[in-house]
N, C-alpha and C. Protein backbone atom coordinates (compact mmCIF):
# COMPACT_ATOMS: atom_id res chain seq x y z
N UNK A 1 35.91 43.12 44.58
CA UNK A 1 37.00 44.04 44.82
C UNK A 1 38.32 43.29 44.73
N UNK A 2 39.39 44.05 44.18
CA UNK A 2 40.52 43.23 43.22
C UNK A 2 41.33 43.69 45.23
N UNK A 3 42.27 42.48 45.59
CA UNK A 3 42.79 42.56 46.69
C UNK A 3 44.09 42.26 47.07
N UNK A 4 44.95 43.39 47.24
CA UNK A 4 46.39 42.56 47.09
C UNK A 4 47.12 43.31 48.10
N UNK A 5 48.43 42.54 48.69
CA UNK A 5 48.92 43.09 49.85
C UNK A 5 50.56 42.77 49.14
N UNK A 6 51.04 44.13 50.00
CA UNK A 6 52.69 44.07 49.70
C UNK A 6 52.70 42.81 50.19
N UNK A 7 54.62 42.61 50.17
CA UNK A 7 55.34 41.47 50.47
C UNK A 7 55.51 41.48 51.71
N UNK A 8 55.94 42.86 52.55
CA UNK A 8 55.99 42.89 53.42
C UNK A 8 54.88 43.59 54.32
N UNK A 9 54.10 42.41 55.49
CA UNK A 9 53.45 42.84 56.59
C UNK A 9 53.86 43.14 57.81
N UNK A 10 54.56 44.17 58.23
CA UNK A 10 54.92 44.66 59.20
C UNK A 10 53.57 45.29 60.57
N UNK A 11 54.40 44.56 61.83
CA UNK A 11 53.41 44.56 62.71
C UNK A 11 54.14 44.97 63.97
N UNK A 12 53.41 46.58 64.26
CA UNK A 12 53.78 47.54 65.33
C UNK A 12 53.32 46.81 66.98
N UNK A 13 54.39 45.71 67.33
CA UNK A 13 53.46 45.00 68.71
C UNK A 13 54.12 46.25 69.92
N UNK A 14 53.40 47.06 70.39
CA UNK A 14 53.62 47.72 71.84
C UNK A 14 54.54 47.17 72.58
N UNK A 15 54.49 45.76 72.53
CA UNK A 15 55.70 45.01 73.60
C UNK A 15 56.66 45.29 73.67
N UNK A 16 57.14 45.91 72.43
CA UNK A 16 58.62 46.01 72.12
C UNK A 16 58.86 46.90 72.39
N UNK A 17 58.35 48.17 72.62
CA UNK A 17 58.71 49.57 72.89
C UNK A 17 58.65 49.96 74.57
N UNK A 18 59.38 50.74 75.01
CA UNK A 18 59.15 51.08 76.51
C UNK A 18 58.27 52.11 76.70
N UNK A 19 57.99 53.09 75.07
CA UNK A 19 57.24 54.36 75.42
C UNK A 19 56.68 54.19 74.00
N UNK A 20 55.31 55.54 74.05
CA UNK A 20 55.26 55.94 72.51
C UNK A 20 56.05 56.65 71.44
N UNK A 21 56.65 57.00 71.97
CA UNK A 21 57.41 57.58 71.32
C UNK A 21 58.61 56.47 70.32
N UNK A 22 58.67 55.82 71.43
CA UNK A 22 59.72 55.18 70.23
C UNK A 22 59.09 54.07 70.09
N UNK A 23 57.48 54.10 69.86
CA UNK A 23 56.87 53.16 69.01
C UNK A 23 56.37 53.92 67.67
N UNK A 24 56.33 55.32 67.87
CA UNK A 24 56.10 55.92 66.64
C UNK A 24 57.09 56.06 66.06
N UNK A 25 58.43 56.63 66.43
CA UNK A 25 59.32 56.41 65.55
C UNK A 25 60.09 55.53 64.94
N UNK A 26 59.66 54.53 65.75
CA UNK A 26 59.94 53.33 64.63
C UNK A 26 59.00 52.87 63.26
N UNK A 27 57.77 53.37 63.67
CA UNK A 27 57.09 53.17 62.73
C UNK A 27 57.49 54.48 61.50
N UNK A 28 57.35 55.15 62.08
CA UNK A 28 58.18 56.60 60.55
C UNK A 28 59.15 55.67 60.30
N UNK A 29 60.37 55.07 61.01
CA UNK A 29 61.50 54.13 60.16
C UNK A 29 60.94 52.72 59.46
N UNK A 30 60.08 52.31 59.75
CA UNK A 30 59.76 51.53 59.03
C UNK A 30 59.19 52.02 57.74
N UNK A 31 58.36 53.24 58.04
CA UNK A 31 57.38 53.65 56.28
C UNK A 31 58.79 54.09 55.52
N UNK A 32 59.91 54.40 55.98
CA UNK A 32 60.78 55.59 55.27
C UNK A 32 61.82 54.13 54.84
N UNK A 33 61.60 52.59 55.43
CA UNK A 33 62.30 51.89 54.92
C UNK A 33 61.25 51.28 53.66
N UNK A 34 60.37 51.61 53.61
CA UNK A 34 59.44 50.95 52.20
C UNK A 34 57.40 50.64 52.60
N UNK A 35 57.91 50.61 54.11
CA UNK A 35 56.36 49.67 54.90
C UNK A 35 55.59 50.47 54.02
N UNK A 36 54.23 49.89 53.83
CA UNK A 36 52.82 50.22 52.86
C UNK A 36 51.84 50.19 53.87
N UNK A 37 52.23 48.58 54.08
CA UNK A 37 50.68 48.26 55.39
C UNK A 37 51.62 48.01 56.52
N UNK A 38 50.69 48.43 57.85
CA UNK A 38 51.12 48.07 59.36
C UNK A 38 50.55 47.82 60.40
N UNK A 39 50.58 46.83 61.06
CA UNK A 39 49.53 46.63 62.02
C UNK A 39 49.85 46.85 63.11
N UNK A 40 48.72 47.72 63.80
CA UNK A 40 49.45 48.11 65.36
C UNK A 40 48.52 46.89 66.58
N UNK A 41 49.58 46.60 66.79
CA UNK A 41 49.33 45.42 67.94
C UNK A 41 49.32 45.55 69.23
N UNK A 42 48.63 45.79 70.77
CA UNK A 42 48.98 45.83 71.80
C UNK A 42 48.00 45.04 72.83
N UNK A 43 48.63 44.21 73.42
CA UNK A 43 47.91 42.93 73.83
C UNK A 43 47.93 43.18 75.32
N UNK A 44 48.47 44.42 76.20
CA UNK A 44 48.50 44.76 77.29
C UNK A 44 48.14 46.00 77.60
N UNK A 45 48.00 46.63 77.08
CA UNK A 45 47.38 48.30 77.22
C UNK A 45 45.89 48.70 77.41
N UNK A 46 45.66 49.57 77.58
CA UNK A 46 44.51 49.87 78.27
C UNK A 46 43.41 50.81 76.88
N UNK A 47 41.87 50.65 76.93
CA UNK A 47 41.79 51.21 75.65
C UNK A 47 42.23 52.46 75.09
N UNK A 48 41.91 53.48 76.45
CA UNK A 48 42.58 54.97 76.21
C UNK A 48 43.77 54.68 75.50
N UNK A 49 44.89 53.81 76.46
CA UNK A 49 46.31 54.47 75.42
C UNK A 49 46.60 53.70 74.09
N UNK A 50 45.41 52.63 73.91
CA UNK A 50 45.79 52.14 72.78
C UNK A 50 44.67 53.33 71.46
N UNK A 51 43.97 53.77 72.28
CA UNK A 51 43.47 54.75 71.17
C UNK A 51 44.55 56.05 70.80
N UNK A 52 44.47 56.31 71.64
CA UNK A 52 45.59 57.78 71.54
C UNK A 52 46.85 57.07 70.76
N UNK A 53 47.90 56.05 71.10
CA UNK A 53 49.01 55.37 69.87
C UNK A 53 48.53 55.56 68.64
N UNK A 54 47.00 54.78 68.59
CA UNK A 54 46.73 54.34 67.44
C UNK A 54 46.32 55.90 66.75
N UNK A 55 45.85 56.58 67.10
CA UNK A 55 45.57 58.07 66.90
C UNK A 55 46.68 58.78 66.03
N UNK A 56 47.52 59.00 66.93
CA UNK A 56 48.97 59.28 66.76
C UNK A 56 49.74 58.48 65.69
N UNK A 57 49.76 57.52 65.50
CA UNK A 57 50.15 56.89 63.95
C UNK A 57 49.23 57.21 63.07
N UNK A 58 48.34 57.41 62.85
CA UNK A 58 47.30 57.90 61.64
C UNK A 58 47.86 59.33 61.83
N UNK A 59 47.96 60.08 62.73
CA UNK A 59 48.54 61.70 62.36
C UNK A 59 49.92 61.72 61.57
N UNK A 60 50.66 61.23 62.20
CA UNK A 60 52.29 61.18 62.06
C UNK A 60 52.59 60.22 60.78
N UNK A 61 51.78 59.43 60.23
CA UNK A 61 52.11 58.79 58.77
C UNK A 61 51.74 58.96 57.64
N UNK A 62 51.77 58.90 56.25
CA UNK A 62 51.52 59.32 54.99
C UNK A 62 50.09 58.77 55.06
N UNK A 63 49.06 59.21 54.88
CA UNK A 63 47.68 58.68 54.25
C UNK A 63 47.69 57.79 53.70
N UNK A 64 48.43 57.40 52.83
CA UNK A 64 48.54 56.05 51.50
C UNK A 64 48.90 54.92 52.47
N UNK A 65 49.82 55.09 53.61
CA UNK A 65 50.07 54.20 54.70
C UNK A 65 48.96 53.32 55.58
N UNK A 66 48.47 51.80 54.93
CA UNK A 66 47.33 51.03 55.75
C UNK A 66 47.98 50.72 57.01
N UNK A 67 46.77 51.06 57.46
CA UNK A 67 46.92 50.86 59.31
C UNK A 67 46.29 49.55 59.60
N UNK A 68 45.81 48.71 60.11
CA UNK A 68 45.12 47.84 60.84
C UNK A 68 45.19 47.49 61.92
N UNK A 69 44.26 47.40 62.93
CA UNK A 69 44.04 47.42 64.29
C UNK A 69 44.22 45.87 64.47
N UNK A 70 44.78 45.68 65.54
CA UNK A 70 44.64 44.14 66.31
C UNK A 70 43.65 43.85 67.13
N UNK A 71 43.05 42.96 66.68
CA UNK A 71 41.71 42.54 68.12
C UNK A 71 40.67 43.75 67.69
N UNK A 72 40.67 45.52 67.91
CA UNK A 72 39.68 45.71 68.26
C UNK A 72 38.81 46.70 67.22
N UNK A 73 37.67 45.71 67.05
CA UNK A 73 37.07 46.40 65.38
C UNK A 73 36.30 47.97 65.37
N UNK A 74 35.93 48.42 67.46
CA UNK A 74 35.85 49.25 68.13
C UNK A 74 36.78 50.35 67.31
N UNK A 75 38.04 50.05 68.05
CA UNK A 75 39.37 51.11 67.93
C UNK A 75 39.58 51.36 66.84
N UNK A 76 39.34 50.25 65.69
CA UNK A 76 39.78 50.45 64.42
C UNK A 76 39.19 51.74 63.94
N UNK A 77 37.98 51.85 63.77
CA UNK A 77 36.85 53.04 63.43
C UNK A 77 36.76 54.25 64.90
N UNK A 78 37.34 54.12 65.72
CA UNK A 78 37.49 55.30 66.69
C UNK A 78 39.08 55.84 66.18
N UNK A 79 40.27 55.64 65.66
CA UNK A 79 41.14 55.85 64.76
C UNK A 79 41.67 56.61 63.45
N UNK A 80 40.22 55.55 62.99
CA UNK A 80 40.09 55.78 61.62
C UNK A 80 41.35 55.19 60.76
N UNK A 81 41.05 53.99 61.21
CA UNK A 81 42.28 52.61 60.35
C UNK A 81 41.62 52.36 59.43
N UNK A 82 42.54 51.87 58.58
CA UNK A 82 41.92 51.22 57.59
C UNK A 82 41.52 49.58 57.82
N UNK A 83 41.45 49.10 58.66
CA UNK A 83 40.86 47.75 58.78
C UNK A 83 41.40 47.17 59.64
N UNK A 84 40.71 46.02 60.50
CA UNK A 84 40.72 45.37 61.83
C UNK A 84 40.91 43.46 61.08
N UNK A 85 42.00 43.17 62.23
CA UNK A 85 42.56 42.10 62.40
C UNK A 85 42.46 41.32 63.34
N UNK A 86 41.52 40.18 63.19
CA UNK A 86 41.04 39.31 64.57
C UNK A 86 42.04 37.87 64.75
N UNK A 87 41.82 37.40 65.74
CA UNK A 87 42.54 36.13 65.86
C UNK A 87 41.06 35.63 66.13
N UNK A 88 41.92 34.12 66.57
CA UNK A 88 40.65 32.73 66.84
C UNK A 88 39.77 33.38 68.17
N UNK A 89 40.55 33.39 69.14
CA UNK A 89 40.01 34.02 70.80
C UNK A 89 39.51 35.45 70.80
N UNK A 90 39.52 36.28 69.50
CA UNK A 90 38.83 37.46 69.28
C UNK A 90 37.29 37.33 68.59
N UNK A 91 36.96 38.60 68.43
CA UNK A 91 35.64 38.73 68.23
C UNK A 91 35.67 38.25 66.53
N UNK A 92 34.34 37.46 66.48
CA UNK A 92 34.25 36.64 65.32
C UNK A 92 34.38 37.50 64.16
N UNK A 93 34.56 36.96 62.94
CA UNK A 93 35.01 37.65 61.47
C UNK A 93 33.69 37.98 61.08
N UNK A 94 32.43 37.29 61.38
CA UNK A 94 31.08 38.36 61.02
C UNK A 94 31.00 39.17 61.82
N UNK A 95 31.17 39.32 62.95
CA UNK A 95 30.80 40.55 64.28
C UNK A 95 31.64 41.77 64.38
N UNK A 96 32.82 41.46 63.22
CA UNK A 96 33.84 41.92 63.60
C UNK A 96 33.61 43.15 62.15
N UNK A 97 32.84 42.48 61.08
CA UNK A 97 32.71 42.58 60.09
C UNK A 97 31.55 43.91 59.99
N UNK A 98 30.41 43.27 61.02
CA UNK A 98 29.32 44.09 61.05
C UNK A 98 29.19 45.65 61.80
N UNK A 99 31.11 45.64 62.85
CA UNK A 99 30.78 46.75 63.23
C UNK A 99 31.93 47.87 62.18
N UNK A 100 32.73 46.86 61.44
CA UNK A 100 33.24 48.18 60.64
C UNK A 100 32.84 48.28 59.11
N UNK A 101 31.87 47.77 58.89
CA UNK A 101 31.16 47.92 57.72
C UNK A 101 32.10 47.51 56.73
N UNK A 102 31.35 47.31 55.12
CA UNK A 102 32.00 46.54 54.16
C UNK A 102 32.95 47.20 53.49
N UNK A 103 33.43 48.30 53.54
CA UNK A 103 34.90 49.06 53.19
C UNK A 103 35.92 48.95 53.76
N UNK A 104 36.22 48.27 54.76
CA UNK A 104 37.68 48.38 55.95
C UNK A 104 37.97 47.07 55.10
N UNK A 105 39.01 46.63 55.62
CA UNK A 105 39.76 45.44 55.47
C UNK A 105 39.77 44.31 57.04
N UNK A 106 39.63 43.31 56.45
CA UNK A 106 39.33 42.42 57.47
C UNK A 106 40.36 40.90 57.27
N UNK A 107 41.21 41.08 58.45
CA UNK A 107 41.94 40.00 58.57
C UNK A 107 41.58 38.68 59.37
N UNK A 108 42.15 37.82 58.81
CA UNK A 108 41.47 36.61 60.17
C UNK A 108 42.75 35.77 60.67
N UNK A 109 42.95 35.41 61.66
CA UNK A 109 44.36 34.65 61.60
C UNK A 109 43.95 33.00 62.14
N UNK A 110 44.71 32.13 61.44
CA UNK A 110 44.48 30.57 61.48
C UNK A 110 45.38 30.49 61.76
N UNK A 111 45.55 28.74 61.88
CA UNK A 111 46.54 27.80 62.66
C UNK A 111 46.59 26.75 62.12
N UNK A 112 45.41 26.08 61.96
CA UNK A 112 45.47 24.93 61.13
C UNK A 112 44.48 25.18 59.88
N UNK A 113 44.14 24.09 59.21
CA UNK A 113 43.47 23.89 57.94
C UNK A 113 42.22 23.62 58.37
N UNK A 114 41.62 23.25 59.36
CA UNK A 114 40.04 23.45 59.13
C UNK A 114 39.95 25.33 59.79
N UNK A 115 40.77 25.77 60.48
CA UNK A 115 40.67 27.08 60.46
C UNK A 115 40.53 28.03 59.45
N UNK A 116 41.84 27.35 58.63
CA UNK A 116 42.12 28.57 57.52
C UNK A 116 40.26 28.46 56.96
N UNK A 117 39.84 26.78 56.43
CA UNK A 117 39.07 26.70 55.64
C UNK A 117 37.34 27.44 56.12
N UNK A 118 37.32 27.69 57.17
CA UNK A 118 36.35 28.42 57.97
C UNK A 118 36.50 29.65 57.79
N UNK A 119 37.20 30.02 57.90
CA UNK A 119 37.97 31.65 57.63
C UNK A 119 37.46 31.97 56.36
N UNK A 120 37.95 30.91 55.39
CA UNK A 120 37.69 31.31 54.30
C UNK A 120 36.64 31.91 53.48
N UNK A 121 35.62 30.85 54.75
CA UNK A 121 34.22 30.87 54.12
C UNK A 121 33.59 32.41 54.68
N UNK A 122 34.44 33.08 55.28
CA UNK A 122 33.80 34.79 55.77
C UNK A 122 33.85 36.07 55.07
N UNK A 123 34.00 36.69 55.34
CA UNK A 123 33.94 38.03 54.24
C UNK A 123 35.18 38.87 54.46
N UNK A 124 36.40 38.18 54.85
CA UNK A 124 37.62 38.33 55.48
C UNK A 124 37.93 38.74 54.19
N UNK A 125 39.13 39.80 53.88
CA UNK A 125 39.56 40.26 52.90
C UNK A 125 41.14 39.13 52.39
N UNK A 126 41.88 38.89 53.79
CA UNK A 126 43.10 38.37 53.84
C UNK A 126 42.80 37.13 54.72
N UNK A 127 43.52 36.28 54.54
CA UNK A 127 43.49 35.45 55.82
C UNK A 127 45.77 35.29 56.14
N UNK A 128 45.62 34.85 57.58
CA UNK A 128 47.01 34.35 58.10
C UNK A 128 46.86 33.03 58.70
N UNK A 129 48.18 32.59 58.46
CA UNK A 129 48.27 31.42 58.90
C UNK A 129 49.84 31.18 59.57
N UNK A 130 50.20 30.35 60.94
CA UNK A 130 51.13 30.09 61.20
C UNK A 130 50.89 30.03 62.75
N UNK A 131 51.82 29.86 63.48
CA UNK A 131 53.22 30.52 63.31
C UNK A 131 54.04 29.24 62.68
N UNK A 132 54.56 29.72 61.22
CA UNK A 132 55.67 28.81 60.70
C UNK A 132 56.81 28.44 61.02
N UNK A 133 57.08 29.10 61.90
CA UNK A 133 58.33 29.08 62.79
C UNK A 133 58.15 28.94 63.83
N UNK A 134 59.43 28.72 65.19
CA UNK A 134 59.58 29.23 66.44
C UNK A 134 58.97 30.57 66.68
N UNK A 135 58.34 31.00 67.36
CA UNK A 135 58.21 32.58 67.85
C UNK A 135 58.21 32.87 69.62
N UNK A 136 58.84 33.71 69.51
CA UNK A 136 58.76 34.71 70.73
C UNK A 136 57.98 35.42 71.18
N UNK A 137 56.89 36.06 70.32
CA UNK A 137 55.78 37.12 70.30
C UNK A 137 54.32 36.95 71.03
N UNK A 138 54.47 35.77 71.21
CA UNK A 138 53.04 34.77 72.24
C UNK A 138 54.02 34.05 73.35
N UNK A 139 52.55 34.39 74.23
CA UNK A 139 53.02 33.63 75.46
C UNK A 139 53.14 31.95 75.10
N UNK A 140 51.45 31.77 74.68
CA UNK A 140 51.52 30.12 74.28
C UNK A 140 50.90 30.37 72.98
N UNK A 141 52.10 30.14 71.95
CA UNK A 141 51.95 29.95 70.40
C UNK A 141 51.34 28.40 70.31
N UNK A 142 50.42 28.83 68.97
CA UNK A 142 50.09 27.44 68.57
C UNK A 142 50.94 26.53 67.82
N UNK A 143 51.10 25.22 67.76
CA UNK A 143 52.16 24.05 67.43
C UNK A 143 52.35 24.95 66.32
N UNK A 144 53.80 24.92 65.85
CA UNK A 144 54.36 25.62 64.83
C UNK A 144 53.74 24.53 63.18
N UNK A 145 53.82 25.16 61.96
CA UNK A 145 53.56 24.38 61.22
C UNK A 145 54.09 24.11 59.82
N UNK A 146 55.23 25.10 60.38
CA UNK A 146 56.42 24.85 59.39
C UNK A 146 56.49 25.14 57.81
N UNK A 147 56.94 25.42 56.66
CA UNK A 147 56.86 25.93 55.09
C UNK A 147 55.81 24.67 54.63
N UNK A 148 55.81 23.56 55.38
CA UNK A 148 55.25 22.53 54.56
C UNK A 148 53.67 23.26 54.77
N UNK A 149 53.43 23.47 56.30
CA UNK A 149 51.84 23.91 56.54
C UNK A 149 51.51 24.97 55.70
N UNK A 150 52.66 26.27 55.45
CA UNK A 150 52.12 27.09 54.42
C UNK A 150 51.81 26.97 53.14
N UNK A 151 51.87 25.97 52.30
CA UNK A 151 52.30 25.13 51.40
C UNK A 151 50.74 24.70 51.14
N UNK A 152 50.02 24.20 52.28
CA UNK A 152 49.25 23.15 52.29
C UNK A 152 48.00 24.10 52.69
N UNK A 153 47.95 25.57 53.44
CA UNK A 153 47.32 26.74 53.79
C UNK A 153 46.64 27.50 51.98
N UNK A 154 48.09 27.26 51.20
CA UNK A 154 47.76 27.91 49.66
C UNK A 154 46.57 26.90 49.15
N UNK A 155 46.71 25.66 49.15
CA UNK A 155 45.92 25.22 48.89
C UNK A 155 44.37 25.02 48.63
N UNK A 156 44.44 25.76 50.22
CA UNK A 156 42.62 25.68 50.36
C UNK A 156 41.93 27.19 50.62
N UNK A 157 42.67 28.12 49.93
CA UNK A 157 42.28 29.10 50.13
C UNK A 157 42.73 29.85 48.66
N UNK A 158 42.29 31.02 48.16
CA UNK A 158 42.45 31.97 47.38
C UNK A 158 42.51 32.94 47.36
N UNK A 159 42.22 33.59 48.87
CA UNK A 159 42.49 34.76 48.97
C UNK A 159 43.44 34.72 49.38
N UNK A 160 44.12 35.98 49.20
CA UNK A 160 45.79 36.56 50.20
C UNK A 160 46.19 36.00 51.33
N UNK A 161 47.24 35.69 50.97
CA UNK A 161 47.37 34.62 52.55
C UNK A 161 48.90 35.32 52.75
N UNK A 162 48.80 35.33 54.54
CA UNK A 162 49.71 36.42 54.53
C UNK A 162 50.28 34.87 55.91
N UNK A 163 51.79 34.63 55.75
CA UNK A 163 52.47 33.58 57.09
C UNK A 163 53.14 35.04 57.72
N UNK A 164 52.85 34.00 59.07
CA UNK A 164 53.13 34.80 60.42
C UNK A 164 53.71 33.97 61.07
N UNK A 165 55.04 34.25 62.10
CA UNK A 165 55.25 33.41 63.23
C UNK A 165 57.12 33.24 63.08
N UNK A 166 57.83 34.14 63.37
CA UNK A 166 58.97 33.53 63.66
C UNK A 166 59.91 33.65 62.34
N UNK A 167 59.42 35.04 61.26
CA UNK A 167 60.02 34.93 60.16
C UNK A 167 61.18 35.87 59.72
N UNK A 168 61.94 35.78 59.19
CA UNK A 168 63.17 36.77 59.75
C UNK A 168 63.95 36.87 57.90
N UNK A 169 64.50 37.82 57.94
CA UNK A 169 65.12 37.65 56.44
C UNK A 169 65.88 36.44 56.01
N UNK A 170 66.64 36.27 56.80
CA UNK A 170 66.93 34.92 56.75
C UNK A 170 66.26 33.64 56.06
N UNK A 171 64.82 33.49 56.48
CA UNK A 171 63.93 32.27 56.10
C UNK A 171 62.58 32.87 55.02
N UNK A 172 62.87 34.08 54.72
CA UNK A 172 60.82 34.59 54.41
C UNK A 172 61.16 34.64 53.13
N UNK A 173 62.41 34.24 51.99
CA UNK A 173 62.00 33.65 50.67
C UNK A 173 61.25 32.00 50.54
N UNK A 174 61.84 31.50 51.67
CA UNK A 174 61.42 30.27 51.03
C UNK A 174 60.06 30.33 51.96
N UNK A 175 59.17 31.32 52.67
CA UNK A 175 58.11 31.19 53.11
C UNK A 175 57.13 31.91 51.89
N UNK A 176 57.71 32.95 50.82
CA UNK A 176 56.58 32.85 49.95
C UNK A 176 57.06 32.09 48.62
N UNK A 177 57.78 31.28 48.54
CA UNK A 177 57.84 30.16 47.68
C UNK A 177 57.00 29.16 47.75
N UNK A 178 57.11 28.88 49.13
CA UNK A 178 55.58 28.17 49.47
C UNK A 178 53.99 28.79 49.16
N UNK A 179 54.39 29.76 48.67
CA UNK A 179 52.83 30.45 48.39
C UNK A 179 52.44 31.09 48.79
N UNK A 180 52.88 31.76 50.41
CA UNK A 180 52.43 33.18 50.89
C UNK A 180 52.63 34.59 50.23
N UNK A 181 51.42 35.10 50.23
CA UNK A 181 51.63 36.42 49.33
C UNK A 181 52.74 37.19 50.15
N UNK A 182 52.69 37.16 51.35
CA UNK A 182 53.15 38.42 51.93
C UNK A 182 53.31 37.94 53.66
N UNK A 183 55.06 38.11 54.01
CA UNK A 183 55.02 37.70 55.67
C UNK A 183 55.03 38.67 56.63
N UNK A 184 54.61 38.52 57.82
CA UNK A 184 54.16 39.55 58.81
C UNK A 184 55.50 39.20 59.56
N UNK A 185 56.12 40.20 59.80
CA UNK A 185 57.18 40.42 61.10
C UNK A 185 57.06 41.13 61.77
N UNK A 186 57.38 40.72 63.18
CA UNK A 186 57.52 41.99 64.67
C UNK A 186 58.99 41.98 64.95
N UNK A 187 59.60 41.17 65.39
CA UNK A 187 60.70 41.07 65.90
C UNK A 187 62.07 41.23 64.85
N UNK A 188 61.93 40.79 63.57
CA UNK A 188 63.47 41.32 62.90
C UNK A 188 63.27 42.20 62.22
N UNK A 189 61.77 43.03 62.50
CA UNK A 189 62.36 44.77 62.04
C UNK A 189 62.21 45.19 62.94
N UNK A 190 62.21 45.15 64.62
CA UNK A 190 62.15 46.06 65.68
C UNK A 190 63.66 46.67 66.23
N UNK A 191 64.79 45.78 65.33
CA UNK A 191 65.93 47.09 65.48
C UNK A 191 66.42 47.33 64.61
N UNK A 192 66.56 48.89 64.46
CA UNK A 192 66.73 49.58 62.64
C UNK A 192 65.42 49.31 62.05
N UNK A 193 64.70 49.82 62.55
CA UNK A 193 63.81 49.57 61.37
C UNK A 193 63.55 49.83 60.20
N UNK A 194 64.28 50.64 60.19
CA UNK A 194 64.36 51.41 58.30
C UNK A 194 65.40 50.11 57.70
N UNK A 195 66.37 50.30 58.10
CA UNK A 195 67.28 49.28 57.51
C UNK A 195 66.72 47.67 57.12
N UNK A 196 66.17 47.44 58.25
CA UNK A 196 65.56 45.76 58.37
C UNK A 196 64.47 45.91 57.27
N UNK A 197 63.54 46.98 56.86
CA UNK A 197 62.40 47.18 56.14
C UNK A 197 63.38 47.06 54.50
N UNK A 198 64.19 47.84 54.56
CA UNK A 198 65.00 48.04 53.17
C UNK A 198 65.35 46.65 52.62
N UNK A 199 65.70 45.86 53.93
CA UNK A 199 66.54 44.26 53.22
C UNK A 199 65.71 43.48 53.15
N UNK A 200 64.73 43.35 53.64
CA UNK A 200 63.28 42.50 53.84
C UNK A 200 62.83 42.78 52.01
N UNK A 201 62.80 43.95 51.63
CA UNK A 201 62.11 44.47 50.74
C UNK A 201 63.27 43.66 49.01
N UNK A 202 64.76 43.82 49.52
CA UNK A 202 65.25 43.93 48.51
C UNK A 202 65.59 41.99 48.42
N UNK A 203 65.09 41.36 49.49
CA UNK A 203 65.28 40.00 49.65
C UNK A 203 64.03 39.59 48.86
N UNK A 204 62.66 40.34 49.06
CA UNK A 204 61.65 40.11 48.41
C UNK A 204 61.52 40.02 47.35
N UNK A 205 62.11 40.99 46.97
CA UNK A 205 62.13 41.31 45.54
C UNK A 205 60.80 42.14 44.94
């Protein structure tokens, strides 16, 4: 299966919002600024309300719009996302694999290079790597690893590699110069999001 991801990975983290509501409508401003794929993230919520959000963005967005769940490969298929996104401290990329069967999309996220290269070896559709930057978005981020680590991430991998961690319009040309297909942001599209989605897009090219 031929596999390719926009430029921009935009990622819906709950943290940022005080309600649902204006976690959904930011997400309508993000699809209406260009978003394709989006990942809804919530690392404090309870399963009910992360089902019902996640519910509620599959109603309220265009069909053609990929969803992907964070952490839970459960919610993903109680939803009806299009594919689940694990980290290292989440449920493994085969287990994760076996409960949403071989049509979803399956992310894995790394840190270093024997990670990525483990990752690689799974049935993961995408893999991530970073945080390339400073970030705000974790309590305790792993050692940052800078354009050189993404650089060195292209290397040992061939599938889609998407950098995460601290990337802002400002810095995310020269993060896929280094070779990332496509960077994930939370924080410099969480105000305006239509707008931040539009310049992200036209910086991309």
């Amino acid at each position: 299966m031929s596999f390719s991801l926009p430029r921009l990975y935009a990622i819906l983290d709950a943290a940022y919002f005080q309600d649902s509501e204006s976690l959904l409508s930011s997400a309508e401003g993000l699809v209406s600024g260009g978003v394709s794929l989006l990942q809804y993230r919530n690392k404090s919520g309870n399963a009910r309300q992360m089902l019902e959000q996640a519910r509620e963005l599959k109603q309220r967005l265009d069909p053609s719009i990929k969803l992907i769940m964070n952490d839970r490969a459960d919610l993903c298929l109680a939803a009806g996302f299009d594919g689940v996104h694990v980290g290292q401290d989440d449920l493994s990329p085969d287990a994760a694999r076996k409960v949403i069967g071989e049509r979803l999309w399956l992310g894995v996220s790394t840190h270093n290079p024997s990670q990525l290269s483990n990752a690689d070896k799974t049935t993961s559709n995408y893999l991530a790597i970073g945080p390339v930057f400073t970030t705000g978005s974790r309590a305790n981020p792993d050692p940052v690893i800078g354009v050189e680590g993404v650089r060195k991430a292209r290397e040992l991998t061939r599938k889609p590699l998407v950098a995460i961690g601290g990337i802002t319009r400002a810095n995310c040309r020269e993060v896929i110069a280094a070779g990332a297909d496509a960077v994930a942001v939370i924080s410099d599209l969480s105000r305006d999001p239509r707008k931040s989605a539009e310049e992200f897009f036209r910086i991309l090219g």
